[in-house]
C-alpha atoms as a PDB file:
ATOM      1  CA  UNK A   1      -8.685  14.306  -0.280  1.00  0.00           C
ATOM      2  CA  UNK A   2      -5.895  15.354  -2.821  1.00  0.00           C
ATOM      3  CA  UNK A   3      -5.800  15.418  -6.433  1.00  0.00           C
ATOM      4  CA  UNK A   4      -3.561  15.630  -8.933  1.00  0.00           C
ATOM      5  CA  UNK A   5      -2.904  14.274 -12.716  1.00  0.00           C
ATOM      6  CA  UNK A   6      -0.428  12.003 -14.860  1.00  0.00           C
ATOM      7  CA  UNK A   7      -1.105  12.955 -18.523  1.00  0.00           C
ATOM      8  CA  UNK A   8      -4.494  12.018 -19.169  1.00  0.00           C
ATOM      9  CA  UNK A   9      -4.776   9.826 -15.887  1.00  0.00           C
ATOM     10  CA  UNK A  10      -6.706  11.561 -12.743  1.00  0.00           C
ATOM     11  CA  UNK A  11      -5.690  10.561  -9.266  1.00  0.00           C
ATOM     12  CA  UNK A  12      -7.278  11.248  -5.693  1.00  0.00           C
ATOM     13  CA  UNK A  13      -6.135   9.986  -2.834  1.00  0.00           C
ATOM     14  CA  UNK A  14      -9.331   8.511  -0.428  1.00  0.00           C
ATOM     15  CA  UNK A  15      -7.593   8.474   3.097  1.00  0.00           C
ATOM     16  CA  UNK A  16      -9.262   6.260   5.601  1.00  0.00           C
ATOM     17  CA  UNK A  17      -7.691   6.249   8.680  1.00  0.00           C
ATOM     18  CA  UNK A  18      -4.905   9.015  10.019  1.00  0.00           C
ATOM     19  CA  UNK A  19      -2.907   8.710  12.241  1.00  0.00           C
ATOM     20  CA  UNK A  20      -0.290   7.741  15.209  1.00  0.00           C
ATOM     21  CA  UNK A  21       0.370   4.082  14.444  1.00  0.00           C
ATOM     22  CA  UNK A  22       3.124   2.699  16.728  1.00  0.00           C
ATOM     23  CA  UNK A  23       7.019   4.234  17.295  1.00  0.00           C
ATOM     24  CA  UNK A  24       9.108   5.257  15.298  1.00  0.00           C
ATOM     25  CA  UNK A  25      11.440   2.072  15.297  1.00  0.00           C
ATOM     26  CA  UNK A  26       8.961   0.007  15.579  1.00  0.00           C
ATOM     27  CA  UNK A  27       7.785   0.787  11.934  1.00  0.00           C
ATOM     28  CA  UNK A  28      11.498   1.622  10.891  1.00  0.00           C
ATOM     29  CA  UNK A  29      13.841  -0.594  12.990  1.00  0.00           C
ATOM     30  CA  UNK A  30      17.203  -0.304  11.616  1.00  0.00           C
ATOM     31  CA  UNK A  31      16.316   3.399  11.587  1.00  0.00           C
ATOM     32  CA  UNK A  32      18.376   5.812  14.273  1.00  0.00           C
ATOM     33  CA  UNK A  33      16.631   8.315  16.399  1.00  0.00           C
ATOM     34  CA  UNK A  34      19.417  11.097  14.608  1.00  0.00           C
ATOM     35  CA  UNK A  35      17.547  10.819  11.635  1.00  0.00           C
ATOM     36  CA  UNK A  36      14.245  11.433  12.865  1.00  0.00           C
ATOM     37  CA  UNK A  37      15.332  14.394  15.032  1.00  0.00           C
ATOM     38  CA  UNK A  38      17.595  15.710  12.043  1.00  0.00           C
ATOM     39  CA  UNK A  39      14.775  15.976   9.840  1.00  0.00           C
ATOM     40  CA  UNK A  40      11.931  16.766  11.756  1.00  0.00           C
ATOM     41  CA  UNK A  41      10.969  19.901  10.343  1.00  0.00           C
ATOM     42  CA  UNK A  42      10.029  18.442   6.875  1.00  0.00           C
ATOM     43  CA  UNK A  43       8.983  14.892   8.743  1.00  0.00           C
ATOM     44  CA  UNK A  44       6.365  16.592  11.422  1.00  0.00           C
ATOM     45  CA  UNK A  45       3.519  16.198  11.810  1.00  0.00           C
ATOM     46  CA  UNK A  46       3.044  14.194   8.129  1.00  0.00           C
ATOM     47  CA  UNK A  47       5.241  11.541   9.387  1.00  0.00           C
ATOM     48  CA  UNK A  48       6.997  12.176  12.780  1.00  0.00           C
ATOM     49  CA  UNK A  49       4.930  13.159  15.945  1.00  0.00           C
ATOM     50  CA  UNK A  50       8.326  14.109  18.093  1.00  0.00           C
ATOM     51  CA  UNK A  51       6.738  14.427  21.181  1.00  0.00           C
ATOM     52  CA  UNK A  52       5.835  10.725  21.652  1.00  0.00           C
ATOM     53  CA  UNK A  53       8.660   9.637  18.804  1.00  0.00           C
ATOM     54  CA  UNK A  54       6.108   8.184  17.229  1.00  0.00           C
ATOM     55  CA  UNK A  55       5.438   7.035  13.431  1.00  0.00           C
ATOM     56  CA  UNK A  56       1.825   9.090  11.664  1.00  0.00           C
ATOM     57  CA  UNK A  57       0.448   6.909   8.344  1.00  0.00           C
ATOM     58  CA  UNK A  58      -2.084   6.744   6.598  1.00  0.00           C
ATOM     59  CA  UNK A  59      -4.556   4.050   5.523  1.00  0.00           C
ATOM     60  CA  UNK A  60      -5.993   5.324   2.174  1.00  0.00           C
ATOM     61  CA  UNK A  61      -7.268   4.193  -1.372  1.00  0.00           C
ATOM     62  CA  UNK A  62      -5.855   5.784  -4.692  1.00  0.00           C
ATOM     63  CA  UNK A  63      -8.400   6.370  -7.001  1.00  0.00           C
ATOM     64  CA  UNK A  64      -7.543   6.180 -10.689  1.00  0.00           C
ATOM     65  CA  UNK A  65      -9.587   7.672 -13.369  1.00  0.00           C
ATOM     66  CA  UNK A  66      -7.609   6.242 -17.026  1.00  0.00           C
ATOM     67  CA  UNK A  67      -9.390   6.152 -20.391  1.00  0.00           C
ATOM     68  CA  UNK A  68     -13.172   6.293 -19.233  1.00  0.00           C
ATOM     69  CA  UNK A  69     -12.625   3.749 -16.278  1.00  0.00           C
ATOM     70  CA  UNK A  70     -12.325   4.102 -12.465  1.00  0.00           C
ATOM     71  CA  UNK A  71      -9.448   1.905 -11.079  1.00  0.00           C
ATOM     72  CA  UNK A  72      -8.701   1.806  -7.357  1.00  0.00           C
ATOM     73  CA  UNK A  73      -5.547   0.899  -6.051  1.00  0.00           C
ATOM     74  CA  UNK A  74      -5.465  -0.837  -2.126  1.00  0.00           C
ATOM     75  CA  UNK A  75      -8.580  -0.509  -0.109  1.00  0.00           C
ATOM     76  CA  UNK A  76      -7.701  -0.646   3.151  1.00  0.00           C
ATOM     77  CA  UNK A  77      -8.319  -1.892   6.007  1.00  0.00           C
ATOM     78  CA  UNK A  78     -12.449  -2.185   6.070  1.00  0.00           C
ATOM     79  CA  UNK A  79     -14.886  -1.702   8.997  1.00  0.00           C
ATOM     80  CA  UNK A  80     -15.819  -4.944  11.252  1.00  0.00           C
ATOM     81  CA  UNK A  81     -12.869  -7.565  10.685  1.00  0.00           C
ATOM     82  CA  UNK A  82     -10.841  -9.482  13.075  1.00  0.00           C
ATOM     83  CA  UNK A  83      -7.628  -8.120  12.723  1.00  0.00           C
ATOM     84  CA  UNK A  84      -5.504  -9.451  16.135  1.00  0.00           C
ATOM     85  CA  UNK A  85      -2.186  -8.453  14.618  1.00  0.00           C
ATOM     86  CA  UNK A  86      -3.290  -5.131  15.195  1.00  0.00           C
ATOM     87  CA  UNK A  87      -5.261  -4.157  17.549  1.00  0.00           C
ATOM     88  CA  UNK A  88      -5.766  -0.186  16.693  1.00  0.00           C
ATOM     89  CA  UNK A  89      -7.747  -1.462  13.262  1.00  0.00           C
ATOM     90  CA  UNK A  90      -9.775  -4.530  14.960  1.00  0.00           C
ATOM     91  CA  UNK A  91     -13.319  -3.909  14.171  1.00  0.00           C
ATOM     92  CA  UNK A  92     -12.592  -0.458  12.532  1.00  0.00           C
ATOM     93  CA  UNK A  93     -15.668   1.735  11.706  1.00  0.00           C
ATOM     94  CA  UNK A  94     -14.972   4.403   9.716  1.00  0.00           C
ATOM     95  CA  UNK A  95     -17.133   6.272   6.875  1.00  0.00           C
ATOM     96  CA  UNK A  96     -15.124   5.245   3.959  1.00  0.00           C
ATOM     97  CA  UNK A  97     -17.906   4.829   1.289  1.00  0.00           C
ATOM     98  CA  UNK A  98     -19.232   7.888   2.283  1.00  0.00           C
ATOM     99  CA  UNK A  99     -15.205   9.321   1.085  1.00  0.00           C
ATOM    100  CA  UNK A 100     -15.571   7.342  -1.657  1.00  0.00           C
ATOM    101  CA  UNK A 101     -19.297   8.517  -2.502  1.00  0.00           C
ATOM    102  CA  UNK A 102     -17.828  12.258  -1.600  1.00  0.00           C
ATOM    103  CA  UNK A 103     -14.871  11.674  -4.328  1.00  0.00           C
ATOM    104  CA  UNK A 104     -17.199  10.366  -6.741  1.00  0.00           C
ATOM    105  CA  UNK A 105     -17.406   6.694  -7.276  1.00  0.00           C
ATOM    106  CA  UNK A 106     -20.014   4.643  -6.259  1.00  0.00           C
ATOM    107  CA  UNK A 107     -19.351   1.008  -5.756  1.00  0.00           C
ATOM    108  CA  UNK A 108     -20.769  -0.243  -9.370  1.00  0.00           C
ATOM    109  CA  UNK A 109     -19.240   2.158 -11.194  1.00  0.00           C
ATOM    110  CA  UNK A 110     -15.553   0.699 -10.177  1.00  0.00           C
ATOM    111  CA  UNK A 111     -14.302  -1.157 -13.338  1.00  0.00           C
ATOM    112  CA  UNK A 112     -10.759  -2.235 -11.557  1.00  0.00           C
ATOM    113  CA  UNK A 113      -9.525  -2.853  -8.202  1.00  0.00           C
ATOM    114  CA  UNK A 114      -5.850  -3.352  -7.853  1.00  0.00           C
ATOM    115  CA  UNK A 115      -4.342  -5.235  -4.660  1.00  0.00           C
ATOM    116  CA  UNK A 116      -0.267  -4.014  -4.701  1.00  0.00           C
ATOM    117  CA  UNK A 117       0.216  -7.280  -1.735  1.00  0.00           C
ATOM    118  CA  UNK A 118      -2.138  -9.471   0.360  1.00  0.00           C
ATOM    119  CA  UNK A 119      -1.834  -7.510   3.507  1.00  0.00           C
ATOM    120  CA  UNK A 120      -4.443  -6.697   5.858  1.00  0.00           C
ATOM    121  CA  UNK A 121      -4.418  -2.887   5.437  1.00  0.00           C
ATOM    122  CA  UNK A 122      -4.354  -3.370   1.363  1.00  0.00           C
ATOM    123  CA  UNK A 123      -7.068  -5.512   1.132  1.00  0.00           C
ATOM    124  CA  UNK A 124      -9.912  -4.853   3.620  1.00  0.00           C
ATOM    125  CA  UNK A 125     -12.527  -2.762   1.364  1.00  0.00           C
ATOM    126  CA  UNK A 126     -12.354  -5.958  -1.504  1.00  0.00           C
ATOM    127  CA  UNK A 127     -15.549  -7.080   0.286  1.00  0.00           C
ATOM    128  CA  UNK A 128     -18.573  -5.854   2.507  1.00  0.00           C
ATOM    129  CA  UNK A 129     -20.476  -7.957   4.511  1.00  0.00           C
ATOM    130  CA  UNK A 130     -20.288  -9.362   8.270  1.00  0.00           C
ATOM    131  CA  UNK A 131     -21.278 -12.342   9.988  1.00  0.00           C
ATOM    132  CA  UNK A 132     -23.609 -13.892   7.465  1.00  0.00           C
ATOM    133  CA  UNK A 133     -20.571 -13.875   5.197  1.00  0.00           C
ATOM    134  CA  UNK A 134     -18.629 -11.507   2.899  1.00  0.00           C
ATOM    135  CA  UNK A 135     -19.325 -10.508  -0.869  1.00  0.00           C
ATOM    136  CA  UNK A 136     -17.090  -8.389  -3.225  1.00  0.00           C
ATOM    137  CA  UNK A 137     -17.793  -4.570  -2.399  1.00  0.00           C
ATOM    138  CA  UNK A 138     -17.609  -3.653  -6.316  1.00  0.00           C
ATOM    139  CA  UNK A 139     -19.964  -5.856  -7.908  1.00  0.00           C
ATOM    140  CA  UNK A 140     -18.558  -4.934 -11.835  1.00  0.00           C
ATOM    141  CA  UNK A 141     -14.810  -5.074 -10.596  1.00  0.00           C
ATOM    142  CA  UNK A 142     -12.296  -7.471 -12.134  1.00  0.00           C
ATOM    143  CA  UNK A 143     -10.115  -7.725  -9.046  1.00  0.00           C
ATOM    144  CA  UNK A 144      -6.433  -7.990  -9.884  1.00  0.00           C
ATOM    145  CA  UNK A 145      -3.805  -9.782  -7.265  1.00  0.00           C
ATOM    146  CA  UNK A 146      -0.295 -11.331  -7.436  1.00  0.00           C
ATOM    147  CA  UNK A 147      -0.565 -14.486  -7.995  1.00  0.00           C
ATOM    148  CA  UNK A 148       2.711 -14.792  -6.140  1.00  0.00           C
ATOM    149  CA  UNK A 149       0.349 -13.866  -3.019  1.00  0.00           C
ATOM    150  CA  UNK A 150      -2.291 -15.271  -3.390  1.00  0.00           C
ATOM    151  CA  UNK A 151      -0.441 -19.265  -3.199  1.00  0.00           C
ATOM    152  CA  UNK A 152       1.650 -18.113  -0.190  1.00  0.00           C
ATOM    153  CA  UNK A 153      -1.124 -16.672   2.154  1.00  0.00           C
ATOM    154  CA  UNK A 154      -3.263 -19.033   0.740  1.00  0.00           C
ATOM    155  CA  UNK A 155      -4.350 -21.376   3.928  1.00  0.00           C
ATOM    156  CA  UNK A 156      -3.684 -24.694   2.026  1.00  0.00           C
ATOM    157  CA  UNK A 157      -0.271 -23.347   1.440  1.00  0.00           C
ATOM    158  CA  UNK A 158       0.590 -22.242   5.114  1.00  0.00           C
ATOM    159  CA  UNK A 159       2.671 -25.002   6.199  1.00  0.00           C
ATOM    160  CA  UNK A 160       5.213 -23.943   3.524  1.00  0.00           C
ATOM    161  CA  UNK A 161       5.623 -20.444   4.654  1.00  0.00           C
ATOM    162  CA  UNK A 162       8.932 -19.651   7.736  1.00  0.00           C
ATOM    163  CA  UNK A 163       8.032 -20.476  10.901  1.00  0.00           C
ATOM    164  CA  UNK A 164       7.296 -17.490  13.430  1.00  0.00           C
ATOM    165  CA  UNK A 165       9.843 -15.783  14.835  1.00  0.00           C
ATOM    166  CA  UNK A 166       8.296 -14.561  17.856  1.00  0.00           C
ATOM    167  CA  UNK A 167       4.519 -13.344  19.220  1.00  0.00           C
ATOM    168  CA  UNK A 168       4.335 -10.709  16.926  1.00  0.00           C
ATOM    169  CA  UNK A 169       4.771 -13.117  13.786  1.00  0.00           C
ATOM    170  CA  UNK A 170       2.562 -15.595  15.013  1.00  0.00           C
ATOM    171  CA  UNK A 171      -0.230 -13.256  15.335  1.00  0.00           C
ATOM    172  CA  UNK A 172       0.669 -12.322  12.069  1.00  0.00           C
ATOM    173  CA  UNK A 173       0.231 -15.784  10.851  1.00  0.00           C
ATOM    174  CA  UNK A 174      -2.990 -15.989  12.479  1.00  0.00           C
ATOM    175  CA  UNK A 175      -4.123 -12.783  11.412  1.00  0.00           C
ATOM    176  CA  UNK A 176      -3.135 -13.311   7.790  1.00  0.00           C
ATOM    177  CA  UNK A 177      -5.870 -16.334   7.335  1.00  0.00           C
ATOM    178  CA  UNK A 178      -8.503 -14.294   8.837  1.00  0.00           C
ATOM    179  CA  UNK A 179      -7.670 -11.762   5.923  1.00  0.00           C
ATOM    180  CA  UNK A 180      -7.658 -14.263   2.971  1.00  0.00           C
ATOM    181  CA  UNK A 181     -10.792 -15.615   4.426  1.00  0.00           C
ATOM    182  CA  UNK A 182     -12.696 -12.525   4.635  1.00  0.00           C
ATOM    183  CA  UNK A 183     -11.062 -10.267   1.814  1.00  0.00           C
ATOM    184  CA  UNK A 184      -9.459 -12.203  -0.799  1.00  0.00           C
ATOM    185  CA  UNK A 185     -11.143 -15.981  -0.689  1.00  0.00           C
ATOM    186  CA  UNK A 186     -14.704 -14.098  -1.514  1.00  0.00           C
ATOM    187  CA  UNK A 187     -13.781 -12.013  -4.575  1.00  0.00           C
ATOM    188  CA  UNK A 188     -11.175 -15.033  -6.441  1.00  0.00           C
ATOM    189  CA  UNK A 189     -14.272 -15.647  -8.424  1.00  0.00           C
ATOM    190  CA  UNK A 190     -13.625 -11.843 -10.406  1.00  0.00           C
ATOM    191  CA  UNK A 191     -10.393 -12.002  -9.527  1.00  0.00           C
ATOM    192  CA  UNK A 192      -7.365 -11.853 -12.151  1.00  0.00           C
ATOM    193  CA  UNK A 193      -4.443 -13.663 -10.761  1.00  0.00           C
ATOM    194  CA  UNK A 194      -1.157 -12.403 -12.347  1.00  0.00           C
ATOM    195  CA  UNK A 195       2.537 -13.075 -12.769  1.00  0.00           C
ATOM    196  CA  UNK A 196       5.401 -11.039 -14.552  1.00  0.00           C
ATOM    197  CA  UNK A 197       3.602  -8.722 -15.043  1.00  0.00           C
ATOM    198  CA  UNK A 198       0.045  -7.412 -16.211  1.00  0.00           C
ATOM    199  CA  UNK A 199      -1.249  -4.413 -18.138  1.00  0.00           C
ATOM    200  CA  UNK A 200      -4.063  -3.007 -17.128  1.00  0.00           C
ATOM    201  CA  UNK A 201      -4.810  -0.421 -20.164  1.00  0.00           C
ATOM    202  CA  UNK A 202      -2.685   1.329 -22.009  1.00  0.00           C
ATOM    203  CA  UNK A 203      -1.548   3.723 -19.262  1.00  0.00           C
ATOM    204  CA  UNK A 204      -1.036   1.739 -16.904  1.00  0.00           C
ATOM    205  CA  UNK A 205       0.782  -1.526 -15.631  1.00  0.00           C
ATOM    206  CA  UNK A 206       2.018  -3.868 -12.993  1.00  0.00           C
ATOM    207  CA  UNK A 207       5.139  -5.003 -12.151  1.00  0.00           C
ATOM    208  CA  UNK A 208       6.858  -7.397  -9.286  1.00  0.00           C
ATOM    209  CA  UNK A 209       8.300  -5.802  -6.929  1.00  0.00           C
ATOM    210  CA  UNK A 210       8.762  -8.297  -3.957  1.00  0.00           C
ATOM    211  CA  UNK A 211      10.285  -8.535  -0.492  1.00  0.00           C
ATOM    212  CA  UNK A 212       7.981  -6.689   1.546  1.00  0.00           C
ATOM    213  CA  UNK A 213       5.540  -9.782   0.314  1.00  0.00           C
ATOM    214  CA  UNK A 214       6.665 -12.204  -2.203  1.00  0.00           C
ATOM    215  CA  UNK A 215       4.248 -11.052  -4.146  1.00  0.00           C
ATOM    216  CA  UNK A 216       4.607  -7.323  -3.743  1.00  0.00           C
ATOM    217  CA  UNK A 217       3.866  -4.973  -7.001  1.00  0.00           C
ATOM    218  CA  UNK A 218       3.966  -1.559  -8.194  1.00  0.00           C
ATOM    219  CA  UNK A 219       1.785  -0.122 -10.321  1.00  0.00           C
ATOM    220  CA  UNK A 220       3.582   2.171 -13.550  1.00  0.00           C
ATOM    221  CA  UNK A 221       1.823   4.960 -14.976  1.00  0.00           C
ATOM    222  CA  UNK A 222       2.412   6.321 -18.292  1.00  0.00           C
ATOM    223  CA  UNK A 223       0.777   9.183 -19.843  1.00  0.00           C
ATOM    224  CA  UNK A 224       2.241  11.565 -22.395  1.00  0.00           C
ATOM    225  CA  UNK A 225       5.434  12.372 -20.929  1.00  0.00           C
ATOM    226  CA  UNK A 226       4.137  12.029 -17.301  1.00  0.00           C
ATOM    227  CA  UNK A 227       4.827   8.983 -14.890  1.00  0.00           C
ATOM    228  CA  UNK A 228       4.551   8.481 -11.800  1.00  0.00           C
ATOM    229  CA  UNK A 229       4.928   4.601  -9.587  1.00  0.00           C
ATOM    230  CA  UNK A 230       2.236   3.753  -6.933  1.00  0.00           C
ATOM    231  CA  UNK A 231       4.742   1.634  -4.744  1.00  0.00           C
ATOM    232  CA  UNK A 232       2.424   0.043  -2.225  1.00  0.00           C
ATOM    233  CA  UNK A 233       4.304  -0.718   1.079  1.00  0.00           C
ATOM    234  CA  UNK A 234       7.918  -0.711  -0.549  1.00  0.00           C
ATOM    235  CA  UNK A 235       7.993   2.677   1.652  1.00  0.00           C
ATOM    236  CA  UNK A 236       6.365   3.371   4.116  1.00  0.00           C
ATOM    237  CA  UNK A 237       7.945   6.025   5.722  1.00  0.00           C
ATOM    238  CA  UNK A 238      10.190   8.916   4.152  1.00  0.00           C
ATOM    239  CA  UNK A 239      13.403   8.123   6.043  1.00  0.00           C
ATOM    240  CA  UNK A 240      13.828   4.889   3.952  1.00  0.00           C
ATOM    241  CA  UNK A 241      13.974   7.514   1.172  1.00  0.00           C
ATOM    242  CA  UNK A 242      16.822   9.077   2.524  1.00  0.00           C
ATOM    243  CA  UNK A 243      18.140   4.849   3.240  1.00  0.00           C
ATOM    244  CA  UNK A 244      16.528   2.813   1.441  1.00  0.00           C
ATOM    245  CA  UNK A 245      18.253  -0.190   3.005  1.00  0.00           C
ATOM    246  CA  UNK A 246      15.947   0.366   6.148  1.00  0.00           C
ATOM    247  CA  UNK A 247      13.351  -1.901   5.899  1.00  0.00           C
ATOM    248  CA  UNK A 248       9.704  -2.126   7.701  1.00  0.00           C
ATOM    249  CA  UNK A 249       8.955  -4.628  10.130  1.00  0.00           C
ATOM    250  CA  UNK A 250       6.256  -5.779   7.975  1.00  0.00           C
ATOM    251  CA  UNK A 251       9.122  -6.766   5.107  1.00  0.00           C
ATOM    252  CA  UNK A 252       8.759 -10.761   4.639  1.00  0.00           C
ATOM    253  CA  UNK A 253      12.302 -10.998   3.181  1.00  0.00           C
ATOM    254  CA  UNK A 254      14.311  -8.256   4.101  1.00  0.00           C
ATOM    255  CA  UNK A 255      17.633  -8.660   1.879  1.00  0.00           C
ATOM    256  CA  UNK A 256      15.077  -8.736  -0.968  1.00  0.00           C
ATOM    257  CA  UNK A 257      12.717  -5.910  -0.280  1.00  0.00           C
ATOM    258  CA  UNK A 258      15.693  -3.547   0.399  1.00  0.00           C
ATOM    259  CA  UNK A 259      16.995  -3.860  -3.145  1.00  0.00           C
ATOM    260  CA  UNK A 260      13.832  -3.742  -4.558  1.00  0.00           C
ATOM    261  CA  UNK A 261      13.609  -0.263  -3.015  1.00  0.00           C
ATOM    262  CA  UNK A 262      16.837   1.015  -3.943  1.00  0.00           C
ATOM    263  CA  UNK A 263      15.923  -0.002  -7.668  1.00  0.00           C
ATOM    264  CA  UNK A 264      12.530   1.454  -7.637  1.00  0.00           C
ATOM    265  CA  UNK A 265      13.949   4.693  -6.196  1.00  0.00           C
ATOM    266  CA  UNK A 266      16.777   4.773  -8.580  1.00  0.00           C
ATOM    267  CA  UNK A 267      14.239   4.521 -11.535  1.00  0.00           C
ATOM    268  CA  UNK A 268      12.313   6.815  -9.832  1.00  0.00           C
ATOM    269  CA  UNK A 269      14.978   9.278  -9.868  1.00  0.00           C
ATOM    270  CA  UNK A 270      16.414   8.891 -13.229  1.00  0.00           C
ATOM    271  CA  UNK A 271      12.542   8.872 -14.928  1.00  0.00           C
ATOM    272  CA  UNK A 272      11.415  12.005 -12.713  1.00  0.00           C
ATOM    273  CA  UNK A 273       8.531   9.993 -11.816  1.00  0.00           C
ATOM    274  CA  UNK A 274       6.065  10.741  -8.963  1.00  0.00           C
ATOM    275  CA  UNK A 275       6.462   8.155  -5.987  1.00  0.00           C
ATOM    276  CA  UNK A 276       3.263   7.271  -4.643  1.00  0.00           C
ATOM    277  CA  UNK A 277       3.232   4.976  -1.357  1.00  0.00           C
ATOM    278  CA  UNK A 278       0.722   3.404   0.233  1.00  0.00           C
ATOM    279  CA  UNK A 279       0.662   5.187   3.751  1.00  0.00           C
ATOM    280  CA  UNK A 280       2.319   8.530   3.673  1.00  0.00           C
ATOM    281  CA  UNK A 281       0.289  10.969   4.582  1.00  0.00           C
ATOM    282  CA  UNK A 282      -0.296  14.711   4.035  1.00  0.00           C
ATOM    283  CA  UNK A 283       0.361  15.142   0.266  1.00  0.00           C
ATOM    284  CA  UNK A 284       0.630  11.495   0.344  1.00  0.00           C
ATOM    285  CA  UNK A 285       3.224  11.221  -2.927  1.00  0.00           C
ATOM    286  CA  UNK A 286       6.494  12.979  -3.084  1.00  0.00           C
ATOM    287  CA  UNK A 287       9.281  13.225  -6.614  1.00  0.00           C
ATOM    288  CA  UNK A 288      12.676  12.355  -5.070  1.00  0.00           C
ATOM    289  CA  UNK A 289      16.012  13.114  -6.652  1.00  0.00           C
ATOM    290  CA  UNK A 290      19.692  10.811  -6.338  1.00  0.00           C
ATOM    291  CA  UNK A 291      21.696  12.024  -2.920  1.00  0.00           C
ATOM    292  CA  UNK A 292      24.821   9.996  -3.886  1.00  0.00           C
ATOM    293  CA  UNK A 293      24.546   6.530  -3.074  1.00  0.00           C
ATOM    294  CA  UNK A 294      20.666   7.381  -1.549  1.00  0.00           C
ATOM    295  CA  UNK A 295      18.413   9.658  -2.243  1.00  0.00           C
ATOM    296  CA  UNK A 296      16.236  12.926  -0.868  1.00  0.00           C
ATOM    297  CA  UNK A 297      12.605  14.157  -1.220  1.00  0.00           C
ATOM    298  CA  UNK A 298      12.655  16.816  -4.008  1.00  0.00           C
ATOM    299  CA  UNK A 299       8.905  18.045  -3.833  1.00  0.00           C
ATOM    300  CA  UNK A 300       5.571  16.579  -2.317  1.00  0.00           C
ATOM    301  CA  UNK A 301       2.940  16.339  -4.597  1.00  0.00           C
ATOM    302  CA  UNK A 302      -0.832  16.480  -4.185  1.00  0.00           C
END
């Protein structure tokens, strides 16, 4: 776990899985193996592994402690779902409450949980539960998702989304109903579906920020003359930092997401605030400064 602060706001970072996810370009396709190579001694082991050229993440919740309450931000992927897109998280079991537990919070005391996107790895820990069926995993929590989201991976709304490309879209498809029926269907009853945007106290609030979903946010904080943005998946890797036209291949619209990065990382830069992604991992949130036209990592954080 890391910690650090924004003003008056606490963070820790609740990792709960680490590790080698899939290649490089796999994660990063328009990316070129130069710029991996080029940069691998800031980019290993965090990010790079180069001896199998492969891409290291994270899977983690961001725990946010803001004027007496306990706000979490993504919660993963979750132990025991059917997750066929991937295969490396189907029917993950990892300790996570116990992290949780060990950083503090205990499932009633959560006042907020914040979903950046309705994707599998953002989403899992909204419920607990199994075969017998699945019940919100923070029994006080308003849960707050973009209602942008929530009508397109809704499964009465599936006929309107693209058509697959190829295998790996269509077991997306498939594997994005099994999420909305296991994470997101069960907690709509404390759920707080939002558009435009949505405060969420006085320190801290949403904003749209879509293309990697359509309903992709970030999270602003403010706090005395700290800030900091919790982007979600509008990064997830630091060489889209360095080109922020290089999109995942998890971005829904592509043209879209990529200048919604390049304007979240020119804020970014021009505010000084801290840039806090979903999946980086080792100090998991980095302050990045203009490079001409892109930009560069200026210090990690955490």
């Amino acid at each position: 776990m890391s910690d650090f602060t924004i003003g008056a706001v606490e963070v820790t970072k609740v990792p709960e899985w680490t590790g080698e996810i899939a290649p490089a370009r796999f994660i990063v396709p328009d990316s070129t193996p130069e710029i991996w190579r080029d940069n691998e001694s800031w980019l290993a082991p965090d990010h790079w592994h180069p001896e199998t050229d492969s891409y290291h993440g994270s899977v983690q919740t961001w725990v946010l402690r803001s004027e007496g309450r306990t706000v979490l931000v993504d919660t993963g992927v979750g132990n025991d779902r059917d997750r066929p897109q991937i295969p490396l998280f189907d029917h993950l079991d990892t300790d996570f409450p116990a992290r949780l537990a060990a950083a503090g919070v205990r499932p009633e005391d959560v006042d907020v949980v914040i979903n950046t996107h309705i994707h599998y790895d953002h989403v899992g820990w909204n419920t607990v539960g199994g075969e017998d069926g699945w019940e919100p995993a923070f029994p006080n929590a308003t849960y707050v998702i973009p209602a942008v989201d929530q009508r397109y991976f809704a499964p009465e709304n599936a006929h309107r989304r693209p058509a697959p490309r190829n295998d790996f879209d269509r077991l997306r498809r498939k594997g994005s109903l099994l999420v909305y029926a296991d994470s997101v269907a069960p907690v709509l009853g404390r759920a707080t579906l939002w558009e435009g945007g949505y405060r969420v106290d006085a320190n801290l609030t949403l904003e749209p920020a879509p293309g990697h979903t359509p309903g992709s946010s970030v999270l602003r904080v403010r706090s005395g003359g700290d800030r900091a943005v919790f982007v979600g998946d509008i990064l997830h890797s630091p060489v889209q930092i360095m080109e922020p036209s290089w999109n995942s291949c998890f971005c829904e619209d592509r043209e879209q997401a990529a200048a919604t990065r390049q304007r979240v990382l020119e804020q970014a830069a021009d505010e000084r605030e801290i840039v806090v992604p979903a999946h980086f991992a080792g100090a998991g949130a980095v302050e990045v400064k203009r490079d001409g036209s892109r930009f560069r990592v200026d210090r990690w954080v955490g």
